[in-house]
N, C-alpha and C. Protein backbone atom coordinates (compact mmCIF):
# COMPACT_ATOMS: atom_id res chain seq x y z
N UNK A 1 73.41 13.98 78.38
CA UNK A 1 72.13 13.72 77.77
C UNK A 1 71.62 12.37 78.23
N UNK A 2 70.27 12.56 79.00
CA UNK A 2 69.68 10.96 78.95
C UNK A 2 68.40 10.67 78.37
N UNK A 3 68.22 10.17 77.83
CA UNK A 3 66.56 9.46 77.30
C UNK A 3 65.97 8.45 78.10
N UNK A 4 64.44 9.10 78.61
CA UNK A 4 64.03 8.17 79.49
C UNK A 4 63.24 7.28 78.27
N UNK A 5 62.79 5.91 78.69
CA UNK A 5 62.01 4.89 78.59
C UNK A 5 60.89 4.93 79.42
N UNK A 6 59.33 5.44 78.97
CA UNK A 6 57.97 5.03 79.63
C UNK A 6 57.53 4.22 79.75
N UNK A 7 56.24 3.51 80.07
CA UNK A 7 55.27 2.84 79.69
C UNK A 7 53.88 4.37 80.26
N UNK A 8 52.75 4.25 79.88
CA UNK A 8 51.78 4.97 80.29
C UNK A 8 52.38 6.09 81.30
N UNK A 9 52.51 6.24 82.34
CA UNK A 9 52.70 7.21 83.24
C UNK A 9 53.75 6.92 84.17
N UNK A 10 54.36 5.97 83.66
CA UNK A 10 55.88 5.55 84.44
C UNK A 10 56.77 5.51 83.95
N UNK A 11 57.98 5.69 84.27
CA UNK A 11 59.38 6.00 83.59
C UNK A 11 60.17 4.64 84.10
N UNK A 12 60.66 4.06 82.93
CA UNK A 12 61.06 2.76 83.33
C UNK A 12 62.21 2.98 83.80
N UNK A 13 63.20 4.13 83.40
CA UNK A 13 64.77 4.39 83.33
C UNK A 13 65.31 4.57 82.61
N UNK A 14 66.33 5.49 82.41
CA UNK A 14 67.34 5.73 81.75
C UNK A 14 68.32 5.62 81.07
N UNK A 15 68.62 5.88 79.37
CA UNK A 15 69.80 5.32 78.50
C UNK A 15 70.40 6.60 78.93
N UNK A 16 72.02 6.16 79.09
CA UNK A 16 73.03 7.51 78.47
C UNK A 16 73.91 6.64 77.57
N UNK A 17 74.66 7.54 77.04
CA UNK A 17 76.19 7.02 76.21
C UNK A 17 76.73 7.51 76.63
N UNK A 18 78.61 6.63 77.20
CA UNK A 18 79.40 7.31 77.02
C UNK A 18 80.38 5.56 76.50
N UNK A 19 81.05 5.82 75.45
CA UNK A 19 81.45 4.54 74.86
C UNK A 19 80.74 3.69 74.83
N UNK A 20 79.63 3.31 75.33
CA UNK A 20 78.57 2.02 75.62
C UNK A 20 77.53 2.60 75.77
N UNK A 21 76.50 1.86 75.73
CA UNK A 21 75.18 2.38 76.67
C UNK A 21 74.71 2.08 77.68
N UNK A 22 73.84 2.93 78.66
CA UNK A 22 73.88 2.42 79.83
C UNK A 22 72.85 2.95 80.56
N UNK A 23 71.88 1.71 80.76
CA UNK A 23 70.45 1.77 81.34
C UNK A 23 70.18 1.61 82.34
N UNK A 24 69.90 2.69 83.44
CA UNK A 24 69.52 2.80 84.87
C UNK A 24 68.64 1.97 85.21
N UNK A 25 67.99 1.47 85.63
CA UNK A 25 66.07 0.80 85.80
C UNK A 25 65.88 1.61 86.69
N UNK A 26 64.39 2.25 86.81
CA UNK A 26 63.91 2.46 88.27
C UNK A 26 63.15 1.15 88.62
N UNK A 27 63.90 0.24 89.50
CA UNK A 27 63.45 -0.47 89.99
C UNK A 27 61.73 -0.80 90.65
N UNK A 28 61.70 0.43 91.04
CA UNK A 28 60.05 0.41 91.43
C UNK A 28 58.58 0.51 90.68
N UNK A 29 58.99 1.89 89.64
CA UNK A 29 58.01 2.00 88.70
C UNK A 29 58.32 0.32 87.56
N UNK A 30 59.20 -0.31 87.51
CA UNK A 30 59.53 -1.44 86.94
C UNK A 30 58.21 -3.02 87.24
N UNK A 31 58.55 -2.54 88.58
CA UNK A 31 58.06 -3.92 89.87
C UNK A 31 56.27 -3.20 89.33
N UNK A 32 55.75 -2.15 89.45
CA UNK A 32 54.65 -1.77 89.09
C UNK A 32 54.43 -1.91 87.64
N UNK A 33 54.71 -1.49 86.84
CA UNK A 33 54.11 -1.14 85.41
C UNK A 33 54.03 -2.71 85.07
N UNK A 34 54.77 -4.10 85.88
CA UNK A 34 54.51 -5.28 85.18
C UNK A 34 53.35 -5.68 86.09
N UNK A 35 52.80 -4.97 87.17
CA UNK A 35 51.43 -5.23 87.71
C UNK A 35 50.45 -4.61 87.24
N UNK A 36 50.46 -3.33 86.57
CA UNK A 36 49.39 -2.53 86.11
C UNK A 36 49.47 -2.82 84.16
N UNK A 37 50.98 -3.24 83.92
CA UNK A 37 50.74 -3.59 82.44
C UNK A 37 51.03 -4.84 82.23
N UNK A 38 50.89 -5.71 82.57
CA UNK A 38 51.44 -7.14 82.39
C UNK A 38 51.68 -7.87 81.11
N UNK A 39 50.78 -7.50 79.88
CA UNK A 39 50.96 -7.77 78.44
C UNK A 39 52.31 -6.95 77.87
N UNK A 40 51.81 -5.76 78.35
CA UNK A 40 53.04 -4.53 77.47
C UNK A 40 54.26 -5.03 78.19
N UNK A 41 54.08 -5.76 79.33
CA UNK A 41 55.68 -5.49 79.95
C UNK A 41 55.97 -6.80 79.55
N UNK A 42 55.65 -7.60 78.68
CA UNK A 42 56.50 -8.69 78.50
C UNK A 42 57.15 -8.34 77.27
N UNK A 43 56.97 -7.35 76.76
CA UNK A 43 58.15 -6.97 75.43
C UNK A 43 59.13 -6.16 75.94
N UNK A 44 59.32 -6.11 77.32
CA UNK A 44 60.77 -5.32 77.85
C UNK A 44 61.99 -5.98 78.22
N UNK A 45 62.28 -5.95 77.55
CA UNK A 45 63.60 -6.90 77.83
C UNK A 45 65.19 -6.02 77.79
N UNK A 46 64.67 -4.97 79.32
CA UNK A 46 65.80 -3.96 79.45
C UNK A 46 66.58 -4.82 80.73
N UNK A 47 67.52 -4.49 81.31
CA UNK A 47 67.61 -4.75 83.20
C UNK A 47 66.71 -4.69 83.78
N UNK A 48 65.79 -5.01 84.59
CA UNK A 48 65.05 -4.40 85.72
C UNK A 48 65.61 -4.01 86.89
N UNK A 49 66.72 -4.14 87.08
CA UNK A 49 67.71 -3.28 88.53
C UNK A 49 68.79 -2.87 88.31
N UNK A 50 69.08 -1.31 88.42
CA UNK A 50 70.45 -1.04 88.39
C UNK A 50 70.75 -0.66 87.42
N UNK A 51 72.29 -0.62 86.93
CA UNK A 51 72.37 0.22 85.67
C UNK A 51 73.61 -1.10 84.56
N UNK A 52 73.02 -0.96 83.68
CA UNK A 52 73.29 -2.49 82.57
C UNK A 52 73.66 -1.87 81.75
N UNK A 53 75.45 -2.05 81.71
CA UNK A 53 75.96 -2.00 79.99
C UNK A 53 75.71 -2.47 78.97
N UNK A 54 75.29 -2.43 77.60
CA UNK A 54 75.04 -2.72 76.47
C UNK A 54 75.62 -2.25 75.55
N UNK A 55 76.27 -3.02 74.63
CA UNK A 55 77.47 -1.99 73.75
C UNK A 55 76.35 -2.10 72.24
N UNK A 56 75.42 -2.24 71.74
CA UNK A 56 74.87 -1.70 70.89
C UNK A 56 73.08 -1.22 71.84
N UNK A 57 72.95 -0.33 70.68
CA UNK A 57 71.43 0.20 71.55
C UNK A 57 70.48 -0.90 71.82
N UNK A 58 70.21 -0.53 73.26
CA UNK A 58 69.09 -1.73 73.49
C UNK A 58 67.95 -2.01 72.55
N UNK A 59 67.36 -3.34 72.97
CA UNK A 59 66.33 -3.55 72.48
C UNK A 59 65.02 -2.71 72.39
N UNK A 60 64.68 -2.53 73.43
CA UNK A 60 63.29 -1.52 73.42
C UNK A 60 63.52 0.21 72.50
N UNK A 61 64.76 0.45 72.68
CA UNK A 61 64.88 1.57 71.68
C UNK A 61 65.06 1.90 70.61
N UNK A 62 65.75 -0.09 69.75
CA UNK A 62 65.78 -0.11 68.18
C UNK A 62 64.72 0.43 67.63
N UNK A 63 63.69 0.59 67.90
CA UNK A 63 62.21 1.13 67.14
C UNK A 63 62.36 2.02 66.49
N UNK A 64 62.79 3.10 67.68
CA UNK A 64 63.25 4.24 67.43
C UNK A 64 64.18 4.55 66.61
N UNK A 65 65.21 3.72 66.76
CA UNK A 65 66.49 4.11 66.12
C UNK A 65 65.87 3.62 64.43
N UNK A 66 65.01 2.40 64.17
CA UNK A 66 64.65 2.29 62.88
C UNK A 66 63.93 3.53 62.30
N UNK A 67 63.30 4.45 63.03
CA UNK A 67 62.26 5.09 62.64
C UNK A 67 62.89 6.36 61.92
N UNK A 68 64.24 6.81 61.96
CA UNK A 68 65.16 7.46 61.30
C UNK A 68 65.06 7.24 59.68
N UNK A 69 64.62 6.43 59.42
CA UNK A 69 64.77 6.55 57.58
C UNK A 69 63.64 7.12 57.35
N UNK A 70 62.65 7.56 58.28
CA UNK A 70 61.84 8.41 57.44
C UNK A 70 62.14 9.36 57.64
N UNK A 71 61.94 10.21 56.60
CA UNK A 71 62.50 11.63 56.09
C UNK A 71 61.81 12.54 57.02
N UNK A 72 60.33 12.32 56.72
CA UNK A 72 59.43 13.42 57.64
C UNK A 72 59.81 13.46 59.00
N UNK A 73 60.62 12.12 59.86
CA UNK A 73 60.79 12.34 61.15
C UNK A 73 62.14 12.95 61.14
N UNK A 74 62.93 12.34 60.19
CA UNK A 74 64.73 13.10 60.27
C UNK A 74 64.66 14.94 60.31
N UNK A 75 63.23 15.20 59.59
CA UNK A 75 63.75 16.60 59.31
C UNK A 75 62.69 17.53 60.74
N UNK A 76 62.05 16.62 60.89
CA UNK A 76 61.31 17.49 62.66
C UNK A 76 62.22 17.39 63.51
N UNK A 77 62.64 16.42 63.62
CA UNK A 77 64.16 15.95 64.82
C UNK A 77 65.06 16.58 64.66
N UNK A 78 65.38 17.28 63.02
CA UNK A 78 66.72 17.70 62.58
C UNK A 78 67.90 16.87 62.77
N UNK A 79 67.63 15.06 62.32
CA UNK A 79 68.49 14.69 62.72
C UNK A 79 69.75 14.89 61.23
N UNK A 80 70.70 14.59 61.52
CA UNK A 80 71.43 14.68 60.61
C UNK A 80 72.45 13.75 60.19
N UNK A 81 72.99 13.23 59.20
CA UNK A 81 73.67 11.97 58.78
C UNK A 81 74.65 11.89 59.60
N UNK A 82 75.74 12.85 59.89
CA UNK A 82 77.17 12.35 60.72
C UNK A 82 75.96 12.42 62.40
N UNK A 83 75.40 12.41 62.60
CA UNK A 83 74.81 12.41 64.20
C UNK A 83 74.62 10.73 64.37
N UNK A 84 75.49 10.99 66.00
CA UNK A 84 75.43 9.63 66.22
C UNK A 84 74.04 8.50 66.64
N UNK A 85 74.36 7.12 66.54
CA UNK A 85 72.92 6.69 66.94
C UNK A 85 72.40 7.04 68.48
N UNK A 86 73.33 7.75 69.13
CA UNK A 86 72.20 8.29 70.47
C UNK A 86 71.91 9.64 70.24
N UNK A 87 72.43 10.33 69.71
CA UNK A 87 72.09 11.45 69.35
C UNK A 87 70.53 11.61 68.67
N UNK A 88 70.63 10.83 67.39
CA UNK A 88 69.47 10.35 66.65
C UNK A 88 68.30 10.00 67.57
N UNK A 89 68.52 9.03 68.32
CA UNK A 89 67.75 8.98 69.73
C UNK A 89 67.35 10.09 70.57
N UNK A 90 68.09 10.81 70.92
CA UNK A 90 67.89 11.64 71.75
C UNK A 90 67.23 12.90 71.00
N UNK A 91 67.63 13.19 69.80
CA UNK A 91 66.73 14.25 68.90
C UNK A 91 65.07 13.23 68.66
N UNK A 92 65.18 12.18 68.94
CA UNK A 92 64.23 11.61 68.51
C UNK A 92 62.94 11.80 69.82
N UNK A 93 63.52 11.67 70.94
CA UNK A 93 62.65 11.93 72.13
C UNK A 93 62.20 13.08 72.42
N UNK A 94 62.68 14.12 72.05
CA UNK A 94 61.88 15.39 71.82
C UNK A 94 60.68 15.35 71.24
N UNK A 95 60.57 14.87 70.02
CA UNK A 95 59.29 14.77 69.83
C UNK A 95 58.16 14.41 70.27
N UNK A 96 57.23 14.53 69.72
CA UNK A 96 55.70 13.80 70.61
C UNK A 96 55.87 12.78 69.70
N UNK A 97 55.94 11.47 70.03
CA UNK A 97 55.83 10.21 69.13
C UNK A 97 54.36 9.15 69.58
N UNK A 98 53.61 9.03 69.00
CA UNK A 98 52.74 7.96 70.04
C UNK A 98 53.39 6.48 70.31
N UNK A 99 53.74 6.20 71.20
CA UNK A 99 54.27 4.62 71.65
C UNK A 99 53.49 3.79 70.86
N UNK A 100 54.42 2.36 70.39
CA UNK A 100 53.32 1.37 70.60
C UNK A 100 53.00 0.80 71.81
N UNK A 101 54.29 0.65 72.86
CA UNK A 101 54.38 0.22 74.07
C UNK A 101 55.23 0.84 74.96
N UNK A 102 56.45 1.55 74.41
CA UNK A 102 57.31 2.00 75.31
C UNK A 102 57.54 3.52 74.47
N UNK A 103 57.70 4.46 75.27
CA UNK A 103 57.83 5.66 74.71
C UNK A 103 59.43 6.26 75.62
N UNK A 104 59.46 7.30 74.63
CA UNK A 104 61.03 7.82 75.14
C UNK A 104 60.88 9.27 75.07
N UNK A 105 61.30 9.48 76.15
CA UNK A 105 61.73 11.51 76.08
C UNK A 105 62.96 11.84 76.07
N UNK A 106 62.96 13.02 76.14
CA UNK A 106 64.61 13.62 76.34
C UNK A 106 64.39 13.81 78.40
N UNK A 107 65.54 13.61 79.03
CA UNK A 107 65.39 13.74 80.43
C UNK A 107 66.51 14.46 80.63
């Protein structure tokens, strides 16, 4: 399972889990989206190259992971209490969510 990270029409890169987390960058759509978004991209504070261990969920995806206590989203997601926090994530990117700045799918 991976969850991508957007901005508008670019995919910043990729979380997976496996014991850790671990964020691909696409380096290029990266080098762009801070030329075409330059405000939005100063709240990214993922890697921009390569793939970066993080042993709790990154920053740009806590949003998400907060957005779990609401009920109305736990029960569209079907997330469920023993489901882990990428799981929760990853049921969470299925949905249509509107970004404030960075949006996430299932990939």
């Amino acid at each position: 399972m991976k969850i991508a990270l957007y901005i508008k029409e670019l995919t910043l890169g990729y979380l997976e889990y496996n014991n850790n987390y671990y964020f691909t960058a696409d380096e290029s759509n990266i080098q762009v989206a801070f030329k075409k978004y330059p405000i939005d991209m100063m709240l990214f504070s993922l890697n921009k190259a390569q793939t970066k261990e993080y042993k709790y969920v990154p920053q740009n995806f806590l949003q998400y992971l907060e957005a779990t206590a609401r009920e109305d989203l736990r029960l569209k997601a079907d997330i469920k209490d023993e489901d882990s926090e990428f799981v929760k994530l990853y049921k969470l990117a299925g949905l249509k969510i509107c970004p404030e700045n960075f949006g996430i799918r299932q990939a």
